[in-house]
Protein backbone atom coordinates (compact mmCIF):
# COMPACT_ATOMS: atom_id res chain seq x y z
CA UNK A 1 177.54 -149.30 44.46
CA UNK A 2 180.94 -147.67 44.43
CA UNK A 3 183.32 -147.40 41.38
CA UNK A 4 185.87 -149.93 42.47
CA UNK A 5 182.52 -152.50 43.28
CA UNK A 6 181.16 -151.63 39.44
CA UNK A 7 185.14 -151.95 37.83
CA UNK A 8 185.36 -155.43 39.49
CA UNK A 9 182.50 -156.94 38.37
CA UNK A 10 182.10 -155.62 34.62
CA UNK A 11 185.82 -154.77 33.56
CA UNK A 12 186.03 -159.03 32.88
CA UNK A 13 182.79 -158.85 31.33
CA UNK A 14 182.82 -159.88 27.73
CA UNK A 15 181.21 -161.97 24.80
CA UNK A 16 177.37 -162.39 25.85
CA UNK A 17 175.66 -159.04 25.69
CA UNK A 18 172.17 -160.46 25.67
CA UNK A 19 173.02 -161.72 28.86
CA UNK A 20 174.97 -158.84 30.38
CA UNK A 21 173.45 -155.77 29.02
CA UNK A 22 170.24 -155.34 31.48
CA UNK A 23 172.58 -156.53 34.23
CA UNK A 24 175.14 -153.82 33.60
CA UNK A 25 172.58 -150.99 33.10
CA UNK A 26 170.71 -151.91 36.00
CA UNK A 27 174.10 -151.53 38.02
CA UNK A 28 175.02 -148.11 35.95
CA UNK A 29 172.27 -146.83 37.75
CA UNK A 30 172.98 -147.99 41.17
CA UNK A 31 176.57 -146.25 39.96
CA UNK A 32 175.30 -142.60 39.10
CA UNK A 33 172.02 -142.65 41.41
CA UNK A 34 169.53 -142.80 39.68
CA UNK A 35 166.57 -145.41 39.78
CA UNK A 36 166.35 -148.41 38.09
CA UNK A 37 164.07 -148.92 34.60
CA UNK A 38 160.37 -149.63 35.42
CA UNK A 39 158.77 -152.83 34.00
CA UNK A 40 157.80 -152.79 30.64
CA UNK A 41 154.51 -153.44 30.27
CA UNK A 42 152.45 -154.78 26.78
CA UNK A 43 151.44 -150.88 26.36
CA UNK A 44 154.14 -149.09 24.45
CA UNK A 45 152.50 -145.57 25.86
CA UNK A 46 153.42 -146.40 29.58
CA UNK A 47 156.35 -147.36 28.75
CA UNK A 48 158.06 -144.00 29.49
CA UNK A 49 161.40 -145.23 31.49
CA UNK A 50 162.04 -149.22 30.78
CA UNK A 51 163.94 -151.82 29.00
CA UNK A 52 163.52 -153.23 25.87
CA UNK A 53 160.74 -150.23 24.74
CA UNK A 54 158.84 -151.57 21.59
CA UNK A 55 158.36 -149.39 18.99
CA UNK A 56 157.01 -150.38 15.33
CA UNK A 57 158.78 -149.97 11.88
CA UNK A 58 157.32 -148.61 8.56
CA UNK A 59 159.41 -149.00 5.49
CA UNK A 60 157.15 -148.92 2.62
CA UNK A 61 153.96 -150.54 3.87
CA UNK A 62 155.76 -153.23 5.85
CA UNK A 63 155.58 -153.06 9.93
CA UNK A 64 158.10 -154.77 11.48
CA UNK A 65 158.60 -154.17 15.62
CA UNK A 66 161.86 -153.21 16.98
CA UNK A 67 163.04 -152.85 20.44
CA UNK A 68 164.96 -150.21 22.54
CA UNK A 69 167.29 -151.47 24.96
CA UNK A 70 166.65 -149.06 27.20
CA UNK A 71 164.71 -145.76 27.08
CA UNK A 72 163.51 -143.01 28.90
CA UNK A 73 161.72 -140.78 27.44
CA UNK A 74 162.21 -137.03 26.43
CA UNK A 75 165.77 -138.09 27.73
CA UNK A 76 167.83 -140.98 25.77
CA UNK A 77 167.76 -143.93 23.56
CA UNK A 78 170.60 -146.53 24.18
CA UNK A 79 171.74 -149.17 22.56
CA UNK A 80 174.43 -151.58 23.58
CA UNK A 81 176.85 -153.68 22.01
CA UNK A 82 179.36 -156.20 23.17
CA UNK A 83 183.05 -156.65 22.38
CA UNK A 84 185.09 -158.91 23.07
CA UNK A 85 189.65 -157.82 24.57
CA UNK A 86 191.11 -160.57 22.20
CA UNK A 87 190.56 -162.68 19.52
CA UNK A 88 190.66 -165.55 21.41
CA UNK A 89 187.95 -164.53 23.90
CA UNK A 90 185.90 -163.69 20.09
CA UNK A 91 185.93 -167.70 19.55
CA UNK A 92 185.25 -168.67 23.31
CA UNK A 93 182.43 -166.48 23.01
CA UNK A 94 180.82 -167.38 19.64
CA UNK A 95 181.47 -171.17 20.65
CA UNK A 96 179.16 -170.70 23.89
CA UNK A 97 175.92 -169.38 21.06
CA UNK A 98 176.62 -172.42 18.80
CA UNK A 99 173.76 -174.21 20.40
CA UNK A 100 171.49 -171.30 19.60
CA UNK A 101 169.60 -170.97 16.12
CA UNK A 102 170.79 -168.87 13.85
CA UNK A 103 168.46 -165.93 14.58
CA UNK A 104 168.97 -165.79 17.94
CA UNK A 105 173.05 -165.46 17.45
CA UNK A 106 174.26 -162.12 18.53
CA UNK A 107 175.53 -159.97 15.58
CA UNK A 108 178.05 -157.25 15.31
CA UNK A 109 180.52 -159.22 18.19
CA UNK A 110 183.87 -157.53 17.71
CA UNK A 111 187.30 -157.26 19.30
CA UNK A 112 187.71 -153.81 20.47
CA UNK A 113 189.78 -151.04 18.67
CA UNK A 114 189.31 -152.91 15.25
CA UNK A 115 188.22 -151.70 12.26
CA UNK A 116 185.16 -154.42 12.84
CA UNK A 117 184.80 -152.86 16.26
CA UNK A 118 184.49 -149.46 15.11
CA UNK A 119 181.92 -150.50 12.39
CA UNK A 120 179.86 -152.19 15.27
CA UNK A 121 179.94 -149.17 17.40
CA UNK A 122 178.51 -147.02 14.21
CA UNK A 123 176.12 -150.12 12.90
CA UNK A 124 174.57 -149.70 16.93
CA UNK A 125 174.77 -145.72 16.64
CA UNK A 126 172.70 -145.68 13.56
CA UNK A 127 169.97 -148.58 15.25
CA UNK A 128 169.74 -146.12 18.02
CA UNK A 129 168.89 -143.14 15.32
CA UNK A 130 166.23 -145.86 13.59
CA UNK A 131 164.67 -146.12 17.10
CA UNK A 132 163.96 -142.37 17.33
CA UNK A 133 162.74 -141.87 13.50
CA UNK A 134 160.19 -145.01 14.89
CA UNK A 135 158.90 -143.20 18.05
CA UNK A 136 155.29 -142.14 17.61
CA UNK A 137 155.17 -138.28 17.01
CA UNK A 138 153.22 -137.07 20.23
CA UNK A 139 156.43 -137.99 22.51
CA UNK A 140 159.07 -135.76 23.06
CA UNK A 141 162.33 -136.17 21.09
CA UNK A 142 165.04 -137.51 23.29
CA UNK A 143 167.67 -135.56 23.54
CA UNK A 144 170.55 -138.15 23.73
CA UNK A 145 171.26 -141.21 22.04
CA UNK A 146 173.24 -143.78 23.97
CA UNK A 147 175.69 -146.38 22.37
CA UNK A 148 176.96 -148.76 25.06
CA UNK A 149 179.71 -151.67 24.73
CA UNK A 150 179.45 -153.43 27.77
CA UNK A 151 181.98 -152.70 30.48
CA UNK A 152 184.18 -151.29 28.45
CA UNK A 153 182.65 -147.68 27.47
CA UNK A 154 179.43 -144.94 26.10
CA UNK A 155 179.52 -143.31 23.30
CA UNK A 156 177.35 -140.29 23.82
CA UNK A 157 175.08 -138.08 21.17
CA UNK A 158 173.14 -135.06 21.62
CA UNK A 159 170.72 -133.39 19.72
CA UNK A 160 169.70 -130.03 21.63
CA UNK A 161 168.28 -128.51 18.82
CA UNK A 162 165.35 -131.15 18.20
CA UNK A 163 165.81 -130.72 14.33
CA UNK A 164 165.51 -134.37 12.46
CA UNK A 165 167.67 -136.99 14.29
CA UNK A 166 170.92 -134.48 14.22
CA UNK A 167 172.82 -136.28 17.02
CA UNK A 168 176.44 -135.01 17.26
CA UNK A 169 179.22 -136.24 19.51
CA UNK A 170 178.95 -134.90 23.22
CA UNK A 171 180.46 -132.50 24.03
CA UNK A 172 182.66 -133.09 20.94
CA UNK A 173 184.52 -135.29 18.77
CA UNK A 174 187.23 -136.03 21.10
CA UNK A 175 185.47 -136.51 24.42
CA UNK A 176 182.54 -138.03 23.42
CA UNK A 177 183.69 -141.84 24.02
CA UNK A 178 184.09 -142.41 27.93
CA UNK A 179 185.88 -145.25 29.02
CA UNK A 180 184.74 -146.97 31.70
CA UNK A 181 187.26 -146.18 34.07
CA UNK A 182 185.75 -142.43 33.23
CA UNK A 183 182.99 -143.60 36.01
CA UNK A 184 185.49 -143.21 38.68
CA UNK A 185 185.28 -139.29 38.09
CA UNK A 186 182.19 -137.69 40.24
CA UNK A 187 182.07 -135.33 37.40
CA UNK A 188 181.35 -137.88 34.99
CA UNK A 189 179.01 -139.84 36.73
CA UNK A 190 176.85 -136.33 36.99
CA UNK A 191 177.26 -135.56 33.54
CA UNK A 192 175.55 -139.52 33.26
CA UNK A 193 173.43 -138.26 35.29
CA UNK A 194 171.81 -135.73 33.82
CA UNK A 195 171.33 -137.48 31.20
CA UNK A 196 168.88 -140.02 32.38
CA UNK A 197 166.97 -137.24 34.74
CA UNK A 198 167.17 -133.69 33.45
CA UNK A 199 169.50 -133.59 30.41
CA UNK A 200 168.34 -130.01 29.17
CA UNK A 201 170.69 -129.00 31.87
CA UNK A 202 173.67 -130.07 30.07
CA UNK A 203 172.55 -127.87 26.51
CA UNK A 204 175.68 -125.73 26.29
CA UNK A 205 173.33 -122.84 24.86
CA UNK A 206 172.04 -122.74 28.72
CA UNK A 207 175.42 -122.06 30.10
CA UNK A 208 176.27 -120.16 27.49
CA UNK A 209 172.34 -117.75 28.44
CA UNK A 210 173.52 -117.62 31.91
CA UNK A 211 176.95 -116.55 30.68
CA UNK A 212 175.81 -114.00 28.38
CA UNK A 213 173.39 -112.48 30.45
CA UNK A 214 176.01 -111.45 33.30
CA UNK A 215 178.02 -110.18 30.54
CA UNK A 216 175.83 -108.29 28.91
CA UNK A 217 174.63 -107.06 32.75
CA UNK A 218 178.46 -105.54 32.47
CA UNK A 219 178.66 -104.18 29.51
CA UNK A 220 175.36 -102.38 29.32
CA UNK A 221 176.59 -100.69 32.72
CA UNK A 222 179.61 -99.39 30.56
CA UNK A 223 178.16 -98.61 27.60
CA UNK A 224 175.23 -96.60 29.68
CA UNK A 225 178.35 -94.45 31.59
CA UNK A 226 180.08 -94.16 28.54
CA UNK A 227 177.10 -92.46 26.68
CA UNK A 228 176.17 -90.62 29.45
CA UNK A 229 179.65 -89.14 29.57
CA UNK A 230 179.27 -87.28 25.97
CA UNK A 231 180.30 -90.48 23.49
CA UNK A 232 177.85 -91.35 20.70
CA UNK A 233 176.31 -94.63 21.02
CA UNK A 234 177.49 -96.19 17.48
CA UNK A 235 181.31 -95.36 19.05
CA UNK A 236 180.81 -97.21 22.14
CA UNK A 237 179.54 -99.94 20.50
CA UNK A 238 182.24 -100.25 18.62
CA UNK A 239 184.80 -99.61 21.21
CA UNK A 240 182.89 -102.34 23.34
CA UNK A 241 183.08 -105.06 20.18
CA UNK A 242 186.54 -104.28 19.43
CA UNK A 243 187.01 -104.81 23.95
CA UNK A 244 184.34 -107.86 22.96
CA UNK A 245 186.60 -109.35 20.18
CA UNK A 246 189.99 -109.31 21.92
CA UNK A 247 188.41 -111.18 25.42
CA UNK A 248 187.11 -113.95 22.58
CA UNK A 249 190.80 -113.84 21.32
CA UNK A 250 192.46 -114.51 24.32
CA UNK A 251 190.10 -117.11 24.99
CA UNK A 252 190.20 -119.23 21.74
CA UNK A 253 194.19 -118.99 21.87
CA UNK A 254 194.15 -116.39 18.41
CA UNK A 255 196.07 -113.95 21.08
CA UNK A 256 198.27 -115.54 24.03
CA UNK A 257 195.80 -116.29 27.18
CA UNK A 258 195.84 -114.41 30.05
CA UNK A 259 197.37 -111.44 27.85
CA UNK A 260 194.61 -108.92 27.50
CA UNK A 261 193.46 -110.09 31.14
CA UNK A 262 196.10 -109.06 32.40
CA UNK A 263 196.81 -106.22 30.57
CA UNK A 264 193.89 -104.59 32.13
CA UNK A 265 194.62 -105.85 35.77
CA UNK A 266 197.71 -104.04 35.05
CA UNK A 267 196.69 -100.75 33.83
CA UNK A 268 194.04 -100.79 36.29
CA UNK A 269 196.38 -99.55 38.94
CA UNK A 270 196.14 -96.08 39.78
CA UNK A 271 199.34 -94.42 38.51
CA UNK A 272 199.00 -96.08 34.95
CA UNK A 273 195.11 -95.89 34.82
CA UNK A 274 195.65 -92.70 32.00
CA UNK A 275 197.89 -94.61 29.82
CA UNK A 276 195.26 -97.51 28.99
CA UNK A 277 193.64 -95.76 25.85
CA UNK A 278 197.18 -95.26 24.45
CA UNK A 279 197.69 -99.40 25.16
CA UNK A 280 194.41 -100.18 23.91
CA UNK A 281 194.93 -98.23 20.65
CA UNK A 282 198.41 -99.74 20.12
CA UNK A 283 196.89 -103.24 20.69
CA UNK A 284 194.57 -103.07 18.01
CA UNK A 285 196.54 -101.57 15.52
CA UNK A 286 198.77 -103.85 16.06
CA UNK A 287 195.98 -106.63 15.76
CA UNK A 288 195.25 -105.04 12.58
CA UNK A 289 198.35 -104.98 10.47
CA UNK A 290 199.94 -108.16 12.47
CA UNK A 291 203.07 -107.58 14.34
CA UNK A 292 205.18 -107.31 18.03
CA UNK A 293 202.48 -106.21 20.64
CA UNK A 294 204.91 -104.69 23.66
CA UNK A 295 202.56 -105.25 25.98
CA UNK A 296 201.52 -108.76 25.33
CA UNK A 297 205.16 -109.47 24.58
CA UNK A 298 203.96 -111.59 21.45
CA UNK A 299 203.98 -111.24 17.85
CA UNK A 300 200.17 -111.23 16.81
CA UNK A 301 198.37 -112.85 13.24
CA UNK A 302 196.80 -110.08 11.41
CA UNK A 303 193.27 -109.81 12.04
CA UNK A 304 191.10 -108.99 8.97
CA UNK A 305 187.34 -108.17 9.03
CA UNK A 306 188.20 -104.03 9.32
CA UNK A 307 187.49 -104.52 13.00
CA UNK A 308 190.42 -103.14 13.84
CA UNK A 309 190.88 -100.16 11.27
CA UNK A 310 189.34 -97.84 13.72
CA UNK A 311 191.66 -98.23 16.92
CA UNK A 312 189.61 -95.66 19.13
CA UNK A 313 189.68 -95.77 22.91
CA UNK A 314 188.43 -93.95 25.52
CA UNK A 315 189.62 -93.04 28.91
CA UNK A 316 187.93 -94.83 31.79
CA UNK A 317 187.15 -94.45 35.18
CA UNK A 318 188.33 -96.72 37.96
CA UNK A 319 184.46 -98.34 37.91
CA UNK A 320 184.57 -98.97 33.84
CA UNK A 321 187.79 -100.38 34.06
CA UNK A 322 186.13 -102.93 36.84
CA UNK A 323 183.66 -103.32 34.57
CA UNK A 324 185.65 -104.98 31.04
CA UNK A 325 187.71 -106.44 33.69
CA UNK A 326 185.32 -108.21 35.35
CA UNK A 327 184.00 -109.17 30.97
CA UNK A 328 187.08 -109.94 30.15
CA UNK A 329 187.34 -112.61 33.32
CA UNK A 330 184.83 -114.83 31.82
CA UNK A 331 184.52 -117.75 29.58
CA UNK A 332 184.47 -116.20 26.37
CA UNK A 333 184.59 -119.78 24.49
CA UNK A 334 180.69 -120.27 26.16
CA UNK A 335 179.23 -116.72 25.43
CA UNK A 336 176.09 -116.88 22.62
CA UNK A 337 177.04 -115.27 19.56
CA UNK A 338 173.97 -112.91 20.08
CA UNK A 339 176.00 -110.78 22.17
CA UNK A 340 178.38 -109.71 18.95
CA UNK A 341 175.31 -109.29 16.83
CA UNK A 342 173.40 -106.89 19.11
CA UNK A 343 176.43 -104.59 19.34
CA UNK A 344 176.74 -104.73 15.70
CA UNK A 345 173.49 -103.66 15.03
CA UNK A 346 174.06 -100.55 17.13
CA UNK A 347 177.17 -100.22 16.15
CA UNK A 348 175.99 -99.50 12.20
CA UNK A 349 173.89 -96.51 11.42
CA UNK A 350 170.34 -97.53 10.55
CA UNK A 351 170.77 -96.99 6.77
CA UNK A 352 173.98 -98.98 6.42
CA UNK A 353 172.51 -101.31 8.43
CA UNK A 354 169.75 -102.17 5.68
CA UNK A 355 171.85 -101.94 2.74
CA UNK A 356 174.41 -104.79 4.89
CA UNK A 357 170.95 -106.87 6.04
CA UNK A 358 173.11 -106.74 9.24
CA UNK A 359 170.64 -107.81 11.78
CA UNK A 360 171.35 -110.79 14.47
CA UNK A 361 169.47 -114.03 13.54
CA UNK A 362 169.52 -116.48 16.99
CA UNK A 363 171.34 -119.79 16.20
CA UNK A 364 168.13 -121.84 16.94
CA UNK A 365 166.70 -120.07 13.99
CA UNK A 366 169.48 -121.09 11.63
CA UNK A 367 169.75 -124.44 12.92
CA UNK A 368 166.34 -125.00 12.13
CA UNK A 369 167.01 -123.93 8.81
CA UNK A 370 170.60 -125.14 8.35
CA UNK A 371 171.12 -128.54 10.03
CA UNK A 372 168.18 -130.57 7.73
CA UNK A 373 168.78 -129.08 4.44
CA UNK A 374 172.92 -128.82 4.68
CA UNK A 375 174.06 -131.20 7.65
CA UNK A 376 171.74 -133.67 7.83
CA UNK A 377 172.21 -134.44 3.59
CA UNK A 378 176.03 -134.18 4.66
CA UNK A 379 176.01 -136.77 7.45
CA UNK A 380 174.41 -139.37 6.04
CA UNK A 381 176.96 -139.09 3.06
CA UNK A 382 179.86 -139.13 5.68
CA UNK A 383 178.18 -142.23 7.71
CA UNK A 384 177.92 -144.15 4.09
CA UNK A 385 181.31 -143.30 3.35
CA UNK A 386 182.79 -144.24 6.67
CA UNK A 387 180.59 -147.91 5.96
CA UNK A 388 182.03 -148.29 2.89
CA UNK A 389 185.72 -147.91 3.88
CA UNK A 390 185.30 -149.60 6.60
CA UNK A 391 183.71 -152.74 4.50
CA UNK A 392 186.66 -152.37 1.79
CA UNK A 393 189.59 -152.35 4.76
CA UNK A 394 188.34 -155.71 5.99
């Protein structure tokens, strides 16, 4: 099935999502290339990639069974939803159901960008959440939760650390709602992709491993030359996290981009190759008072933190210079924080380093600690707020 073949036939779509929904995942497949959901069968335990997964309820001594719309598991639980383009098609739509009982009328039908709409879309988001807190505890955790309106867009979750059911916006709070016409994008339909058949892939910390170790390939070349040409290892790791600090800089926008990039490629030539201490030096002191940087032709924010107090730099070598350029080409934005926190430790002499308790803890070991105790409490206060204002507003 081919984007244009998909748009046609679920962009009118609206206003029966019991009907639809199977339909339109069942084609989202075809879409992204993937295969379709397996029967579900009456065994809950086979049912590892199907619609409407059972799974059973416990609040207080009463069991109650609930069912996924679709799931595969150690990957995703979705949910979907279906809104409706105008009010009128809201009333054509809840006409159709009137010869339905009451408990088989759809609920949360809303027209789309509404306040109602919006509360749908988080009603279904925390269903989806209930769905994972029911999953027995011997299967793996999905990684994703799903919240589909029908033909019109997914709202997508992730929850890499496996802590609770911590599902944040992916990859953040602006991109994590993809329109439909996203689909026509082969880089979307991967991401969608991944996430039915090997969504670990798409863990940022990954990239950010593979990131880190090339750049940590780089700068334990320098550091190695730098010792072996007479400096002591505490001042090349601080040279190197001051070098470390000013590539993250450029790359988060807290110095202009390109700048320090390119004031390496240009003090790289040959004929100005001795003058790049003398630049580095007036960089950072410039970075730490705040002020006119000649060579970045900006004026920079003071940095604080003492980083900057000592503005040492050494002379390099053609090589070495290769080296932090090649660093300094990266992604800085994707690097693991580990690579600061290793440096620092070298950088401080052992008995300063007790009396700070400066040693690196990995970010899986603070979420664990971190994310149920402070975030967790903290969303579910949010989500009840958000509820609540958006009940009062109607």
């Amino acid at each position: 099935m081919t984007y244009l073949d998909f748009e046609a036939r679920w962009k009118p779509a609206g206003g029966a999502e019991r009907a639809n929904y199977s339909l339109f995942l069942q084609d989202l497949c075809d879409l992204i290339g993937v295969t379709r959901p397996d029967p579900t069968t009456d065994n809950p335990i086979q049912d590892a990639y199907v619609l409407e997964r059972a799974v059973e309820f416990n609040d207080h001594g009463k069991r109650s069974i609930g069912r996924i719309d679709l799931y595969k598991r150690g990957c995703f639980v979705l949910e979907t939803k279906q809104g409706t383009e105008t009010p009128d098609q809201q009333k054509t739509a809840e006409r159709a159901e009137l010869g339905l009982p009451p408990e088989k009328r759809r609920k949360g039908h809303a027209v789309r960008g509404t306040t109602k709409w919006v509360q749908m879309m988080q009603t279904a988001r925390q269903q989806a959440l209930g769905y994972v807190r029911a999953l027995p505890a011997d299967e793996p955790r999905p990684l994703f939760v799903l919240v589909v309106d029908v033909g019109y867009c997914i709202d997508l979750y992730s929850n890499f650390a496996g802590v609770g059911d911590q599902f944040v916006p992916f990859p953040d709070q602006t991109r994590y709602r993809l329109p439909l016409s996203k689909l026509a994008e082969e880089e979307t339909r991967e991401m969608i992709r991944l996430i039915f058949d090997d969504p670990r892939e798409l863990d940022p910390s990954r990239r950010a491993a593979r990131v880190t170790r090339e750049l940590a390939e780089y700068l334990a070349k320098l550091s190695t030359q730098l010792e072996r040409a007479g400096h002591s290892p505490d001042l090349v790791a601080q040279f190197l996290m001051r070098c470390l600090f000013t590539m993250f800089s450029e790359d988060v926008g807290l110095i202009p981009k390109e700048s320090f990039t390119g004031m390496l490629r240009q003090y790289a030539q040959p004929d100005l190759r001795e003058f790049l201490p003398d630049a580095l030096q007036t960089l950072w002191r410039t970075m730490d008072t705040g002020g006119f940087s000649p060579d970045l032709k900006a004026r920079l924010r003071k940095f604080n933190g003492k980083l900057f107090h000592d503005a040492r730099a050494f002379t390099l070598t053609a090589d070495q210079i290769a080296l932090l350029l090649k660093a300094a080409e990266a992604d800085w934005t994707a690097v693991e924080p580990a690579i600061f926190g290793t440096l620092l430790e070298r950088a401080l002499d052992p008995r300063e380093r007790h009396s700070l308790g400066a040693h690196y803890t990995p970010r899986r070991y603070v979420e664990r600690l971190v994310l149920p105790t402070v975030l967790e409490p903290l969303r579910r206060e949010w989500a009840a707020a958000q509820a609540a204002a958006a009940q009062l507003l109607d």
